[in-house]
C-alpha atoms as a PDB file:
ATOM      1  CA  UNK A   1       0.000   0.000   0.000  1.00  0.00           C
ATOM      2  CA  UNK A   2       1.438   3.355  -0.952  1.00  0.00           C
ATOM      3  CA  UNK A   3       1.541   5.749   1.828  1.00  0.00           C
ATOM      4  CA  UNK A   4      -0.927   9.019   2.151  1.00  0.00           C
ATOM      5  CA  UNK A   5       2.068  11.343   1.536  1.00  0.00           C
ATOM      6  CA  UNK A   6      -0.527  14.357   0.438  1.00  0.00           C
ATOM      7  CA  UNK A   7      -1.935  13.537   4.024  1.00  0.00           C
ATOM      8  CA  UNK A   8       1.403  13.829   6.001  1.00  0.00           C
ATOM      9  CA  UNK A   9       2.774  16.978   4.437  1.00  0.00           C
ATOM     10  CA  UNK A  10      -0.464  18.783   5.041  1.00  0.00           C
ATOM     11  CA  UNK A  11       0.172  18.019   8.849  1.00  0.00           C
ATOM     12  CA  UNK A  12       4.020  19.069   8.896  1.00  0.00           C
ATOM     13  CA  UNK A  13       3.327  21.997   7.193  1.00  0.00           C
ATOM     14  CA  UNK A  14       0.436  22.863   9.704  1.00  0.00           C
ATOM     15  CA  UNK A  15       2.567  22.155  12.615  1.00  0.00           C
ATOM     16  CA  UNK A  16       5.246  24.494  11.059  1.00  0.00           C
ATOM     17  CA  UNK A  17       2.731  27.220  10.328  1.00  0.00           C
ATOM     18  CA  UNK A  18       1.342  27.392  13.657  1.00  0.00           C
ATOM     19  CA  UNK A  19       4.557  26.838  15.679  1.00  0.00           C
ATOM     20  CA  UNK A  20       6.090  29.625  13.827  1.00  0.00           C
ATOM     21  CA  UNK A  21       5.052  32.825  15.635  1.00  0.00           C
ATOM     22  CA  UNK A  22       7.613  34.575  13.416  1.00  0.00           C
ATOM     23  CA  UNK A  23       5.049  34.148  10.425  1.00  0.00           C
ATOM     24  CA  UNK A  24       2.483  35.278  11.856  1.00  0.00           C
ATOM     25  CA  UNK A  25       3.822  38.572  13.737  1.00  0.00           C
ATOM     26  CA  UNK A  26       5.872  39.636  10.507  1.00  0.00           C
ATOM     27  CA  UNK A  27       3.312  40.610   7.657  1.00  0.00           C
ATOM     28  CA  UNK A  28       6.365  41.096   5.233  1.00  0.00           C
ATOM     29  CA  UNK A  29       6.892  37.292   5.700  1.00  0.00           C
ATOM     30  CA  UNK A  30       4.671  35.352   3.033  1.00  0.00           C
ATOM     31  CA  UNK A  31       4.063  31.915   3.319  1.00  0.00           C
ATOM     32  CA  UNK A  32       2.910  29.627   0.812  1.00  0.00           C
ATOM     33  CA  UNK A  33       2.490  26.248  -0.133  1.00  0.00           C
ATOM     34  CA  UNK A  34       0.346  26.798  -3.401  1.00  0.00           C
ATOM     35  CA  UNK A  35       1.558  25.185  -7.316  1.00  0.00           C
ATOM     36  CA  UNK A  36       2.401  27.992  -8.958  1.00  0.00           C
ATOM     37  CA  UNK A  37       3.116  27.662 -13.092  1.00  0.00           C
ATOM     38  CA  UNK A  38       6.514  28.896 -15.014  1.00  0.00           C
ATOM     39  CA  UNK A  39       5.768  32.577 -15.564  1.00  0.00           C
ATOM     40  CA  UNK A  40       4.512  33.348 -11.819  1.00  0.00           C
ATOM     41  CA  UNK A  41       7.879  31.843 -10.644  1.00  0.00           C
ATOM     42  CA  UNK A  42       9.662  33.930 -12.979  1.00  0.00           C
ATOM     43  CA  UNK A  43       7.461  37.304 -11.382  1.00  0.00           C
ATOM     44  CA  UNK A  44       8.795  35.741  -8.517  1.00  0.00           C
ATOM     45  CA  UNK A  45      12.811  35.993  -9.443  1.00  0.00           C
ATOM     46  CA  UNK A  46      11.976  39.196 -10.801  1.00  0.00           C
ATOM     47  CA  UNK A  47      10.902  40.676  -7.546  1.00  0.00           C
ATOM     48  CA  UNK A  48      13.132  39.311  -5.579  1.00  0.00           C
ATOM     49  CA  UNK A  49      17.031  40.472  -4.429  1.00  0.00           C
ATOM     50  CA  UNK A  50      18.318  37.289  -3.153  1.00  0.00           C
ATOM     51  CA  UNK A  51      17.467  33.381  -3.306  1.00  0.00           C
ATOM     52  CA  UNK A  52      18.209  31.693  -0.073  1.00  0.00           C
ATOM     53  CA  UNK A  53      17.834  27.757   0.209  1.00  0.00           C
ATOM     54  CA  UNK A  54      18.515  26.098   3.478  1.00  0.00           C
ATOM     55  CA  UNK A  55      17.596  22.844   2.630  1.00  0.00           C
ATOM     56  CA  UNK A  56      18.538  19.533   4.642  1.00  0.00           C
ATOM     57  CA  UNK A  57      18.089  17.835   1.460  1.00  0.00           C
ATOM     58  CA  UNK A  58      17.179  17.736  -1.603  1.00  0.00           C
ATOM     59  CA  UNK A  59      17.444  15.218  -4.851  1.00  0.00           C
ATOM     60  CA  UNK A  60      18.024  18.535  -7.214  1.00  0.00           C
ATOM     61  CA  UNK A  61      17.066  21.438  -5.936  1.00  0.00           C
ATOM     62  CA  UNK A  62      16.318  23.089  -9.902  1.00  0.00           C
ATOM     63  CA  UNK A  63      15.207  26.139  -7.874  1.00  0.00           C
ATOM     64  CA  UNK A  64      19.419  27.407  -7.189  1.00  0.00           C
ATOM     65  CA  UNK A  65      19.571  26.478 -10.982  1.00  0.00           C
ATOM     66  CA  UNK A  66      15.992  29.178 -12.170  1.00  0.00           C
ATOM     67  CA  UNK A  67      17.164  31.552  -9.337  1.00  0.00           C
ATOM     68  CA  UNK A  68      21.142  31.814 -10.693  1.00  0.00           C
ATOM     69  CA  UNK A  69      20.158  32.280 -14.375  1.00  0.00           C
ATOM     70  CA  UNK A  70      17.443  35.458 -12.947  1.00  0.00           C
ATOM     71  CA  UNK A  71      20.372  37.306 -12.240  1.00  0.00           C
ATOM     72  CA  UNK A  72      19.927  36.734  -8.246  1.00  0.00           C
ATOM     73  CA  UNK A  73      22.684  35.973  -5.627  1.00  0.00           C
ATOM     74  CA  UNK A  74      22.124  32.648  -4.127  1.00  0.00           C
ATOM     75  CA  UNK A  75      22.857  31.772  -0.519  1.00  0.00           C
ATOM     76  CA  UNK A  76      22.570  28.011  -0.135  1.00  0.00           C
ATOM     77  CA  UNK A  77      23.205  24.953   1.629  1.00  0.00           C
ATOM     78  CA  UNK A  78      25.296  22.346  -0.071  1.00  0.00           C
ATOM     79  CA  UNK A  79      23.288  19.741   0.608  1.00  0.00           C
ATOM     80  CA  UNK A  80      20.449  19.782  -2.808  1.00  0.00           C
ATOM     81  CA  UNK A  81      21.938  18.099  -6.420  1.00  0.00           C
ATOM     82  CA  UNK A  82      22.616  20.945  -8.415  1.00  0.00           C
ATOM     83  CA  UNK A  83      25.002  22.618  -6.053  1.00  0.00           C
ATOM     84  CA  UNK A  84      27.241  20.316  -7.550  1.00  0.00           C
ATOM     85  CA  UNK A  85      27.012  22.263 -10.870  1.00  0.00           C
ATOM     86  CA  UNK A  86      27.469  25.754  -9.446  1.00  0.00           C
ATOM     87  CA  UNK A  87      30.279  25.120  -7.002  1.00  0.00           C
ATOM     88  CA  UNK A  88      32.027  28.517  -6.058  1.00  0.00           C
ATOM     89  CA  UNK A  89      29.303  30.686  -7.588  1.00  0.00           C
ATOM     90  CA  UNK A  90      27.022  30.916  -4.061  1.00  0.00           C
ATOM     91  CA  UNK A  91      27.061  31.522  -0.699  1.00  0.00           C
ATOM     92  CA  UNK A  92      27.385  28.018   1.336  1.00  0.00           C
ATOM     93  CA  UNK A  93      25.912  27.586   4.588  1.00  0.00           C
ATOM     94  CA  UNK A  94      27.144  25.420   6.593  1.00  0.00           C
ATOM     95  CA  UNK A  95      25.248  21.769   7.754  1.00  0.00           C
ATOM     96  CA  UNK A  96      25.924  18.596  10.195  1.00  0.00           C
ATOM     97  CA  UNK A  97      24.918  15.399   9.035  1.00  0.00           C
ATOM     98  CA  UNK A  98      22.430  14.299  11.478  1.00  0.00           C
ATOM     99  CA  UNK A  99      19.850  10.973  10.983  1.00  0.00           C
ATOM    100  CA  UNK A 100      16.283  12.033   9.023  1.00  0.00           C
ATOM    101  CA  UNK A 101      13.691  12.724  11.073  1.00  0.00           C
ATOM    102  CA  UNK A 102      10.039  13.146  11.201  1.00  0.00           C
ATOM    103  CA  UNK A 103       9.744  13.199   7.673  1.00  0.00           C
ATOM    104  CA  UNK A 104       7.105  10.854   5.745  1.00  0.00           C
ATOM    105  CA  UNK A 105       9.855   9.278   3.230  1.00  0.00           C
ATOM    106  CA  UNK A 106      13.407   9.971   3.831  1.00  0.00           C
ATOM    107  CA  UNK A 107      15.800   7.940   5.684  1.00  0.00           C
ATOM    108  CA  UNK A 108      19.397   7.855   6.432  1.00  0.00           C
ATOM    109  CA  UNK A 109      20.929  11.412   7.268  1.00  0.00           C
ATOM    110  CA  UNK A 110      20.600  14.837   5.997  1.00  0.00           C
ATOM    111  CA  UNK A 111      22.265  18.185   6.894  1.00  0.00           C
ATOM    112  CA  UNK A 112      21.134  19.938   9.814  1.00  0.00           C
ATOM    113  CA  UNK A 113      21.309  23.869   9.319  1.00  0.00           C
ATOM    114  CA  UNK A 114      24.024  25.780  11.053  1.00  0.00           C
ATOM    115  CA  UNK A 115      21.520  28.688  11.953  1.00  0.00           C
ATOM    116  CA  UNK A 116      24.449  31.076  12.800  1.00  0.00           C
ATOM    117  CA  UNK A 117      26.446  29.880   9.308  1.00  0.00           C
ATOM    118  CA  UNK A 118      22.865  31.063   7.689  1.00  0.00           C
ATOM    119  CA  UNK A 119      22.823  34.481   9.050  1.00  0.00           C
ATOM    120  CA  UNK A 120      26.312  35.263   8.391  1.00  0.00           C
ATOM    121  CA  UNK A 121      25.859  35.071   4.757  1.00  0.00           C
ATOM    122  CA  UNK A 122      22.060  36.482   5.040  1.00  0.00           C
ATOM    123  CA  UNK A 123      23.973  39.713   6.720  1.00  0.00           C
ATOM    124  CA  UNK A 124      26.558  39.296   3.855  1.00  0.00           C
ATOM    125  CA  UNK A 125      24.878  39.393   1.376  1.00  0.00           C
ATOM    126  CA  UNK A 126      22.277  42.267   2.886  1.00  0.00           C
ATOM    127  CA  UNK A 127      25.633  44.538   4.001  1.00  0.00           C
ATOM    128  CA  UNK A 128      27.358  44.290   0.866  1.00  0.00           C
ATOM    129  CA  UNK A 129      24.790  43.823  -2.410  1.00  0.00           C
ATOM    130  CA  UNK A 130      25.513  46.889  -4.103  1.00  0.00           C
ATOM    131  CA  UNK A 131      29.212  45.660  -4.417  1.00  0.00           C
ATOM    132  CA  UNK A 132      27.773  42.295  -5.124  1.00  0.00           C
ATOM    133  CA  UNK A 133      25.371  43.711  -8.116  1.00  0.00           C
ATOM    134  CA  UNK A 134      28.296  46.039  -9.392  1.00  0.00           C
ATOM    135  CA  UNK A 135      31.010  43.466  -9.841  1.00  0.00           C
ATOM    136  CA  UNK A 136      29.077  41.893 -12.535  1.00  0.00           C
ATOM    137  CA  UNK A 137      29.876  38.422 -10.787  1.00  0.00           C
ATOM    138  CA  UNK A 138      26.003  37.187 -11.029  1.00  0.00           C
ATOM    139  CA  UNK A 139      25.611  38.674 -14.883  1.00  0.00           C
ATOM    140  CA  UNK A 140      28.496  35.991 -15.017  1.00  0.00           C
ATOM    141  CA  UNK A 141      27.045  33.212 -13.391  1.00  0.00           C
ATOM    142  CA  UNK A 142      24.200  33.740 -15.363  1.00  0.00           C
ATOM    143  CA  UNK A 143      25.306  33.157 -18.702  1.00  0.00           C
ATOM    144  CA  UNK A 144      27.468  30.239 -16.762  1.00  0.00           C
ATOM    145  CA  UNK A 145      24.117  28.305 -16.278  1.00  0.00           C
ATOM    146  CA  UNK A 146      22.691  29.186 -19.945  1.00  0.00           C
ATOM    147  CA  UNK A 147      25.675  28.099 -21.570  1.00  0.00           C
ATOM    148  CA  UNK A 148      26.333  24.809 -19.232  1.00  0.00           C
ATOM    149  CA  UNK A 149      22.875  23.796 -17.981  1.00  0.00           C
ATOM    150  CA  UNK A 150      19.792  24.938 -20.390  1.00  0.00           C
ATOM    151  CA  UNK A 151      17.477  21.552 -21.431  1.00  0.00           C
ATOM    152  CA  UNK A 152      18.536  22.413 -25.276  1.00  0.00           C
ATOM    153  CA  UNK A 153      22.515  22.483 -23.829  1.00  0.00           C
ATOM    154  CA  UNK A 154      22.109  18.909 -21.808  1.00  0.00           C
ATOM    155  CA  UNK A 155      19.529  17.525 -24.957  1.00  0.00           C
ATOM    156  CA  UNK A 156      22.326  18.391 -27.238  1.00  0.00           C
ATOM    157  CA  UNK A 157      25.194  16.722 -25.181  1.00  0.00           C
ATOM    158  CA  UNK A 158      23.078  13.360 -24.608  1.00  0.00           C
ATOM    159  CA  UNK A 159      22.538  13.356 -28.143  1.00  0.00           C
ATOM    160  CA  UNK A 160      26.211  14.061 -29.093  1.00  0.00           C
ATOM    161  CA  UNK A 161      28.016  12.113 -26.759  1.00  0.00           C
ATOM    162  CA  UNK A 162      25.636   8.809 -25.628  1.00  0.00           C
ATOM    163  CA  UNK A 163      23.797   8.017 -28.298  1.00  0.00           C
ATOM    164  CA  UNK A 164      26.189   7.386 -30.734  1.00  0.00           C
ATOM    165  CA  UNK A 165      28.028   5.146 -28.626  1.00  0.00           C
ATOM    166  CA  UNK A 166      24.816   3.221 -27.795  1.00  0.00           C
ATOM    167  CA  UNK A 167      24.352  -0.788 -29.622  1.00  0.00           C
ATOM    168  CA  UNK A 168      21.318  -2.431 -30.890  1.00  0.00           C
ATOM    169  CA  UNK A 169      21.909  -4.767 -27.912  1.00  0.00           C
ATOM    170  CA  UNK A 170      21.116  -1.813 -25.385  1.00  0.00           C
ATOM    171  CA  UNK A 171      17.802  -1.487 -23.903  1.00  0.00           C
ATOM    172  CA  UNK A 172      17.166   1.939 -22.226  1.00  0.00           C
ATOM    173  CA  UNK A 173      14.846   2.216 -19.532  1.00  0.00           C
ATOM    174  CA  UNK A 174      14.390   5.930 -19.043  1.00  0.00           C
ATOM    175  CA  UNK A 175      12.637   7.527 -15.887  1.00  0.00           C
ATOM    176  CA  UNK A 176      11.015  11.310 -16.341  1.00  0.00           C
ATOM    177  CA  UNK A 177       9.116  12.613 -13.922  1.00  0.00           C
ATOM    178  CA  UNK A 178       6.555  15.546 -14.299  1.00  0.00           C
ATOM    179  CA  UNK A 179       5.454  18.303 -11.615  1.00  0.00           C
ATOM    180  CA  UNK A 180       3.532  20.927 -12.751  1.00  0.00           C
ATOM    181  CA  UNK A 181       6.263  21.962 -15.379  1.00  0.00           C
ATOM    182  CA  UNK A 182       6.016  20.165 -18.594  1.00  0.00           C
ATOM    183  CA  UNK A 183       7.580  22.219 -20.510  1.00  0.00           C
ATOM    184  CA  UNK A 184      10.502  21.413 -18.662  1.00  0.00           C
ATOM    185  CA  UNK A 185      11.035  18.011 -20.215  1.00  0.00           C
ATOM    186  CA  UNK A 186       9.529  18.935 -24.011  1.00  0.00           C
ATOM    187  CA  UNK A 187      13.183  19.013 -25.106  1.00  0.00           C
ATOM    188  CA  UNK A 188      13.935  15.842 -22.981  1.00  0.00           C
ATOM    189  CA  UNK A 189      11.419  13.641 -24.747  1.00  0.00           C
ATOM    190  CA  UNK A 190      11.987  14.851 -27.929  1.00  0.00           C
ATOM    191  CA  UNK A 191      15.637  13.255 -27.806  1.00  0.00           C
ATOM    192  CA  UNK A 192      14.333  10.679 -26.379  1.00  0.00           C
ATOM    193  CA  UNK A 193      12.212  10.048 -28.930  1.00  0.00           C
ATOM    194  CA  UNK A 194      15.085  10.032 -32.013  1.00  0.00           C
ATOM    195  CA  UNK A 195      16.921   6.855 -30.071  1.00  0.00           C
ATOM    196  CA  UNK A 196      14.593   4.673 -31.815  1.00  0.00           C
ATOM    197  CA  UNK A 197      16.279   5.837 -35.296  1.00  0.00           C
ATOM    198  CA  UNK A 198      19.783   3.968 -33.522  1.00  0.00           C
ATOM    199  CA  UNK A 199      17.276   0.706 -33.739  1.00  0.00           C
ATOM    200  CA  UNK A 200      17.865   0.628 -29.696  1.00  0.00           C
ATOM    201  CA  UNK A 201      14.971  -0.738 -27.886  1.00  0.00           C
ATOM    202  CA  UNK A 202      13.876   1.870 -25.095  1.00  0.00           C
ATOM    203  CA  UNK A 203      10.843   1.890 -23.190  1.00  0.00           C
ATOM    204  CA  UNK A 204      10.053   5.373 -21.233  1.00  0.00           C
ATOM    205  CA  UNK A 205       8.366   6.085 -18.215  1.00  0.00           C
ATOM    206  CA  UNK A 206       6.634   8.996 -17.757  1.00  0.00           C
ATOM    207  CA  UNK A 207       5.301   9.286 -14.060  1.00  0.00           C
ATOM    208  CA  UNK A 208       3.046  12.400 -14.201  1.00  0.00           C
ATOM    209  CA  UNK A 209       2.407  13.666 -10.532  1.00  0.00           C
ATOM    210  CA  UNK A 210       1.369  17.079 -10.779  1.00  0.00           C
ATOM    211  CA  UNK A 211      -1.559  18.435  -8.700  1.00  0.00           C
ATOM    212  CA  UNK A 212      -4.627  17.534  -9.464  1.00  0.00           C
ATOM    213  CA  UNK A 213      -6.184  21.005 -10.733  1.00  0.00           C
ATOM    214  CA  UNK A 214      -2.966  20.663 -12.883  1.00  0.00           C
ATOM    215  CA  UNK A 215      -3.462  17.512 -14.555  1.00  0.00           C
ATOM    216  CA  UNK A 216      -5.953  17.848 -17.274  1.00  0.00           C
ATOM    217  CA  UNK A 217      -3.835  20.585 -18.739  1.00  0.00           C
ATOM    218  CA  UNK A 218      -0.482  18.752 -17.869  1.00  0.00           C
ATOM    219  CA  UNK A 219      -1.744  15.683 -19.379  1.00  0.00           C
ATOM    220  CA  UNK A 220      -2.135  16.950 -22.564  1.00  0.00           C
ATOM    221  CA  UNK A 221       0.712  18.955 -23.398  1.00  0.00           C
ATOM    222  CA  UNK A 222       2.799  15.508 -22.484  1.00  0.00           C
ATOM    223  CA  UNK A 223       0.895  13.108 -24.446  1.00  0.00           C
ATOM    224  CA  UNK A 224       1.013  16.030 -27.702  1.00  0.00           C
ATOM    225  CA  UNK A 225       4.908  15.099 -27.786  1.00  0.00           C
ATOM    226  CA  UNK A 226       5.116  11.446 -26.857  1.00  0.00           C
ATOM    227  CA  UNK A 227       4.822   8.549 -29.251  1.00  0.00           C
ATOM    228  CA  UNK A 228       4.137   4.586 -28.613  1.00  0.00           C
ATOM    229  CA  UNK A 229       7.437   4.247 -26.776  1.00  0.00           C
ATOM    230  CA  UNK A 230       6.581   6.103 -23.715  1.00  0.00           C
ATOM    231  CA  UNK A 231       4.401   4.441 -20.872  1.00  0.00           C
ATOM    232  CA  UNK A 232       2.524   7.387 -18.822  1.00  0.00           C
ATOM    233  CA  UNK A 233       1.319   6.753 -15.770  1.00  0.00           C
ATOM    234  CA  UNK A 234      -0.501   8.931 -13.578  1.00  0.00           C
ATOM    235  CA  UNK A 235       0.399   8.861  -9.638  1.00  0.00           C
ATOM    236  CA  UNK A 236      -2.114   9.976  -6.968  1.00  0.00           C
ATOM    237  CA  UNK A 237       0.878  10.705  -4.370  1.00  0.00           C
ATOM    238  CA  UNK A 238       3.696  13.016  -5.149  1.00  0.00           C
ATOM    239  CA  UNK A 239       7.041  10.952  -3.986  1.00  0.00           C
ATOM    240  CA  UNK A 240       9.849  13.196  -6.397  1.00  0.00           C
ATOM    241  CA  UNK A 241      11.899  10.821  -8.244  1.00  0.00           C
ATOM    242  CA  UNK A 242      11.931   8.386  -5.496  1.00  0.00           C
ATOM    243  CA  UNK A 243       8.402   7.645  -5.616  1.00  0.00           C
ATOM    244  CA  UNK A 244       8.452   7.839  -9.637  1.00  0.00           C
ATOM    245  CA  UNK A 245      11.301   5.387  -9.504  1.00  0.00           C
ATOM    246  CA  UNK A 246       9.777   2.756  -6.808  1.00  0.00           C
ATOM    247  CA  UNK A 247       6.391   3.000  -9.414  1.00  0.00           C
ATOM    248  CA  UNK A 248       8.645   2.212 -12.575  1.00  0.00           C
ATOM    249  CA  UNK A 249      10.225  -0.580 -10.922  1.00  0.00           C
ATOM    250  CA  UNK A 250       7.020  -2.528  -9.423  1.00  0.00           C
ATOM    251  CA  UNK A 251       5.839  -2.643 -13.025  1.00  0.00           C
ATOM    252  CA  UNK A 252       9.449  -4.166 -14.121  1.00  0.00           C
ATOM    253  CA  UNK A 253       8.651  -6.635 -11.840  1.00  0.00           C
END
């Protein structure tokens, strides 16, 4: 039985909300836990100065990825994915590896926030982001992401450098996972679809676990692009890539 993770989120993030006088004393301080589509999160970047992310964990984190290519300093833990990818381009707070808990899904450890690591580089950033904004440093590690990281960039390198090295005796089992941003992966199954031509055998899963006032739309965008190949399948609990992955393998099985 898959486990009512729409359920247990709703209760952390109740518990959070009403421990957290801060939130509610501070009307500056908006809080929100709403799906919110492409060009709201770019209003989003636009209005904002800085993009801080201290996150315990994270399997990506494509947020530090948007946020960098808007132009906006980022102050960061190093704990999500894609920190990996822009190493020496934000501020890192500092974490302690501590065991997961109270959290619906994760095990193992994650990193704990340093609280006093986070407000050095919050004051940092807040003392010194004129000098920030006029070294041209973030113009920089904008164009950095666009020219390393866009879905046309990484499209073009998978189709450059993996697929001609790929056999007929290959099978590829390829996992995509949607949330409320298909146009995010347009590119992705696009290549995907051309390995066929390389008479390779793939099979694609598409594991589309958007929000449910999303789907309808979502649904249809995806299935304008896709082809026999792909195998959609439409989860009722939102589990990232873990959840996506556990789904793809129990029909392997």
């Amino acid at each position: 039985m898959k486990p009512d993770i729409g359920k247990n989120l709703d209760v952390i993030l109740d518990k959070i909300i009403l421990k957290t006088d801060i939130i509610k004393n501070n009307k500056n301080i908006i809080w929100s836990v709403n799906n919110y589509d492409q060009e709201q999160i770019i209003k989003f970047y636009e209005e904002c100065h800085v993009y801080v992310y201290p996150s315990r964990a994270d399997t990506f984190g494509m947020t530090l990825i948007e946020a960098m290519v808007s132009g906006l300093p980022i102050i960061s833990t190093n704990e999500p994915g894609s920190t990996e990818l822009i190493k020496g381009l934000y501020y890192e707070v500092k974490t302690t590896s501590v065991p997961v808990k109270g959290h619906p899904w994760m095990l193992g450890e994650w990193g704990e926030v340093d609280i006093t690591s986070l407000i050095e580089q919050m004051k940092y950033v807040f003392n010194n982001y004129s000098e920030i904004i006029k070294s041209g440093k973030l113009e920089e590690y904008s164009s950095y992401v666009v020219n390393n990281y866009t879905w046309s960039k990484l499209v073009g390198e998978f189709e450059t450098n993996i697929l001609p090295k790929l056999k007929k005796t290959k099978k590829i089992i390829t996992l995509l996972t949607s949330f409320n941003r298909p146009e995010y992966i347009v590119d992705t199954i696009t290549s995907l679809k051309k390995i066929k031509d390389n008479n390779t055998e793939n099979t694609i899963y598409l594991v589309e676990n958007s929000s449910q006032e999303n789907k309808t739309e979502i649904f249809e965008k995806i299935k304008g692009i896709i082809d026999s190949n792909f195998i959609v399948y439409d989860s009722e609990f939102n589990l990232g890539q873990r959840g996506a992955l556990l789904q793809m393998l129990d029909d392997i099985d």
